[in-house]
N, C-alpha and C. Protein backbone atom coordinates (compact mmCIF):
# COMPACT_ATOMS: atom_id res chain seq x y z
N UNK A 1 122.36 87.91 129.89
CA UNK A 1 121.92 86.82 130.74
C UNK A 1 123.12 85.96 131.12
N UNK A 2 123.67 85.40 132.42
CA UNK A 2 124.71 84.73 133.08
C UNK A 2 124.18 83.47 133.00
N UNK A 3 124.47 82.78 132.71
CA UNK A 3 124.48 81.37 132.61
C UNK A 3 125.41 80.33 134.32
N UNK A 4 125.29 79.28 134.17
CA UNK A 4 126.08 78.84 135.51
C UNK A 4 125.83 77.45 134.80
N UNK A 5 127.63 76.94 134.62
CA UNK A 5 127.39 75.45 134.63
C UNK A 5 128.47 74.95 135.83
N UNK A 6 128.30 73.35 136.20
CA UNK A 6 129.26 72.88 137.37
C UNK A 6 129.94 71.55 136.42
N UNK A 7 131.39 71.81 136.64
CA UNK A 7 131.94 70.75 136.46
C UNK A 7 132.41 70.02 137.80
N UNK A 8 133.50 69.02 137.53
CA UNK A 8 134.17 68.51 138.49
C UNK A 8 135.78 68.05 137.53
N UNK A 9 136.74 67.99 138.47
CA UNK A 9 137.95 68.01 138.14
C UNK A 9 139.09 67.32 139.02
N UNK A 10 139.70 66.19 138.16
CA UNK A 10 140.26 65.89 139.26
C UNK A 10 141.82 65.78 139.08
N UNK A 11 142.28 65.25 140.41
CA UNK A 11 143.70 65.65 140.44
C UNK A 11 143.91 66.64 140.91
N UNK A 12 143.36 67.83 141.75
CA UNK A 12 143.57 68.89 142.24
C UNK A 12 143.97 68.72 143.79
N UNK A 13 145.05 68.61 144.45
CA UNK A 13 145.55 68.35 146.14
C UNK A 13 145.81 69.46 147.17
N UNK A 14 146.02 71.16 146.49
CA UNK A 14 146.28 71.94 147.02
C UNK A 14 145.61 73.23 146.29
N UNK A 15 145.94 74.89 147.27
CA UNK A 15 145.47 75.56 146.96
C UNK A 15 146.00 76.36 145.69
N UNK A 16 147.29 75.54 145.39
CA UNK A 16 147.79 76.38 144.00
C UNK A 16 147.32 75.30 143.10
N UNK A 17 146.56 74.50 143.02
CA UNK A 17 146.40 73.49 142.06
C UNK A 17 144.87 74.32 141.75
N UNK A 18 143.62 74.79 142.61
CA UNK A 18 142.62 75.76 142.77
C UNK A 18 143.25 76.85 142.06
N UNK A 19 143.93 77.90 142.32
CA UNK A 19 144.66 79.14 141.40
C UNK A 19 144.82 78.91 139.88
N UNK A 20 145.70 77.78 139.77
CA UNK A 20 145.76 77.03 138.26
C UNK A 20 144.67 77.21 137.48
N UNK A 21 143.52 76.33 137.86
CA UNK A 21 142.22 75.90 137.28
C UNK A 21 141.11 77.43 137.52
N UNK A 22 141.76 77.61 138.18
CA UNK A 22 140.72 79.28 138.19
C UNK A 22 140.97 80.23 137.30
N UNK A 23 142.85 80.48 136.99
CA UNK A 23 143.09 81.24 136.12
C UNK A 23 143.04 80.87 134.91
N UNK A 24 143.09 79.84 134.20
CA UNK A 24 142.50 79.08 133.30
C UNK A 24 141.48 79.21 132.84
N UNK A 25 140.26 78.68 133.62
CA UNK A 25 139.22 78.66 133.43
C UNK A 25 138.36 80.26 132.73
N UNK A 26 139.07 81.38 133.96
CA UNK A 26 138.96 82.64 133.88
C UNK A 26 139.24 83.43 132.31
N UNK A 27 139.94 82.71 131.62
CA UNK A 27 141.06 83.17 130.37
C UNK A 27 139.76 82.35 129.69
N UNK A 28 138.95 82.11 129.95
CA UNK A 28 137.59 81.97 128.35
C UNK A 28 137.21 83.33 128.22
N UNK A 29 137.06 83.42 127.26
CA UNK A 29 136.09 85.21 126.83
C UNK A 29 134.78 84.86 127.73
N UNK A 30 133.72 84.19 127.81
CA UNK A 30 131.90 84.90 128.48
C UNK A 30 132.68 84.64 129.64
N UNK A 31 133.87 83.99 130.77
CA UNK A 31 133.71 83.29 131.51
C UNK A 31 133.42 84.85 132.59
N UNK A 32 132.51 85.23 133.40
CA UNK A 32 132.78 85.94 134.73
C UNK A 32 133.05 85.77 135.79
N UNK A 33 133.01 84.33 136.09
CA UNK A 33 133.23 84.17 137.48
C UNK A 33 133.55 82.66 137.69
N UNK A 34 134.57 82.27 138.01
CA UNK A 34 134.99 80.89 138.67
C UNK A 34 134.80 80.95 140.11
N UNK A 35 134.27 79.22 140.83
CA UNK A 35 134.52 79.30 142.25
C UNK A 35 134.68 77.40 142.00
N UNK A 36 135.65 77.04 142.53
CA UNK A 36 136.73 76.10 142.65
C UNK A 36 136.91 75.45 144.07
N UNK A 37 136.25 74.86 144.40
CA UNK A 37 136.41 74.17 145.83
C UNK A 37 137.06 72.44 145.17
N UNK A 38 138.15 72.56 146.63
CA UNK A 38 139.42 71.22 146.69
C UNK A 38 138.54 70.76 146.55
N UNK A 39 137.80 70.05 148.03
CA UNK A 39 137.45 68.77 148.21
C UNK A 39 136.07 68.82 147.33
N UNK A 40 136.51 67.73 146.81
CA UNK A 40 135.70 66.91 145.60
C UNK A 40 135.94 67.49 144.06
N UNK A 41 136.42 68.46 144.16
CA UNK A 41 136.90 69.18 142.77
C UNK A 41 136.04 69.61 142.07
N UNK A 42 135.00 70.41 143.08
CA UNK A 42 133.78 71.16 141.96
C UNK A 42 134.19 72.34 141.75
N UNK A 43 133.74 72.68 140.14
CA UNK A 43 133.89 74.16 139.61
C UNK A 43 132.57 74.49 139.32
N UNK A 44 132.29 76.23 139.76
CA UNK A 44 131.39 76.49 138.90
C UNK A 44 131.57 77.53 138.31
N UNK A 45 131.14 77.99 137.29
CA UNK A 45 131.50 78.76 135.80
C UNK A 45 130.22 79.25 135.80
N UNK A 46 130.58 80.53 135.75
CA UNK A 46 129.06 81.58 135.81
C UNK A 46 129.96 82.45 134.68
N UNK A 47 128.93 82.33 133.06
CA UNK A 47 129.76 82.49 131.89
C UNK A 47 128.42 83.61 131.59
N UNK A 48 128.59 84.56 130.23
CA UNK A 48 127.84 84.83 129.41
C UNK A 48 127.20 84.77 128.36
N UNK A 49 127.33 83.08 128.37
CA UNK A 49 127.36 82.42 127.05
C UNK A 49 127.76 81.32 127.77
N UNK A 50 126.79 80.49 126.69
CA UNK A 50 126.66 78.72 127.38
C UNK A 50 128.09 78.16 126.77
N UNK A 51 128.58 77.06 127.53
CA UNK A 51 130.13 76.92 127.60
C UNK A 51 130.27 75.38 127.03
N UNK A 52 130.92 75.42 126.10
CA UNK A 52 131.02 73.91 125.53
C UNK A 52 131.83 73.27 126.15
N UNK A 53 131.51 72.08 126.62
CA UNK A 53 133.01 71.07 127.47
C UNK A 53 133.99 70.95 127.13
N UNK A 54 134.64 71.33 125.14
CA UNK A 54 135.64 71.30 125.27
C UNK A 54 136.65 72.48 125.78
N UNK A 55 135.91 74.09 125.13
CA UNK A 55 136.82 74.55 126.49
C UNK A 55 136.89 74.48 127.34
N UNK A 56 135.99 74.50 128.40
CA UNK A 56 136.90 73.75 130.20
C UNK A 56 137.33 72.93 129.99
N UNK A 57 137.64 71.69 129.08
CA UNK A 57 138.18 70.92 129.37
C UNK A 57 139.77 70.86 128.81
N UNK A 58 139.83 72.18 127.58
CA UNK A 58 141.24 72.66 127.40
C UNK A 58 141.58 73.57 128.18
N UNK A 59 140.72 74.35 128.99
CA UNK A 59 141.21 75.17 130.07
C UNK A 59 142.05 74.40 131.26
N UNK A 60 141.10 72.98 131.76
CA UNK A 60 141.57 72.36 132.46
C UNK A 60 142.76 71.98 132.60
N UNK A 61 142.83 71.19 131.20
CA UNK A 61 144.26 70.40 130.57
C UNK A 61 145.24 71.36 130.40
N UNK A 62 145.17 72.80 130.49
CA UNK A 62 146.41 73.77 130.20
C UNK A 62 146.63 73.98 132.06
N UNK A 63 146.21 73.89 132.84
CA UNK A 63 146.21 74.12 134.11
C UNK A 63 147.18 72.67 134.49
N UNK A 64 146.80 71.55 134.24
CA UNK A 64 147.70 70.09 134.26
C UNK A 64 146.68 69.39 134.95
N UNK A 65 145.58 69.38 134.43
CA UNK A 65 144.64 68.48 135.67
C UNK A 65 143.08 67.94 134.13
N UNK A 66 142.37 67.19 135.01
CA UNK A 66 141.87 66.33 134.10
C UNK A 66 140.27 66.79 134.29
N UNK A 67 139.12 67.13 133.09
CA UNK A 67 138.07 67.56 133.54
C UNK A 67 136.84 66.19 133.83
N UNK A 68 136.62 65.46 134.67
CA UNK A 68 135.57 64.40 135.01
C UNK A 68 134.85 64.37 134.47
């Protein structure tokens, strides 16, 4: 069963700042699928397994950006 949670993230200004936080995010074990839109800094995380905030939010912080 796929799960889907949405964060938001900020500090992100360009499309390699999106790459960052995707490959990151991607590097959780359930994670299958990131989608990362600039404006407004939503992520969503379609995992296999429900996702505790602190990893995205050390995924985030290893990318250089801050999870909202």
């Amino acid at each position: 069963m796929t799960r889907t949670s949405e964060w938001t993230v900020a500090g992100m200004t360009c499309e390699h700042c999106v790459a960052s936080v995707t490959e990151e995010i991607s590097e959780i074990a359930t994670v299958t699928d990131v989608a990362v839109t600039l404006d407004g800094g939503r992520v969503v995380v379609t995992s296999e397994a429900p996702l505790e905030r602190s990893q995205v939010e050390q995924a985030v912080t290893e990318a250089g950006y801050v999870l909202g």
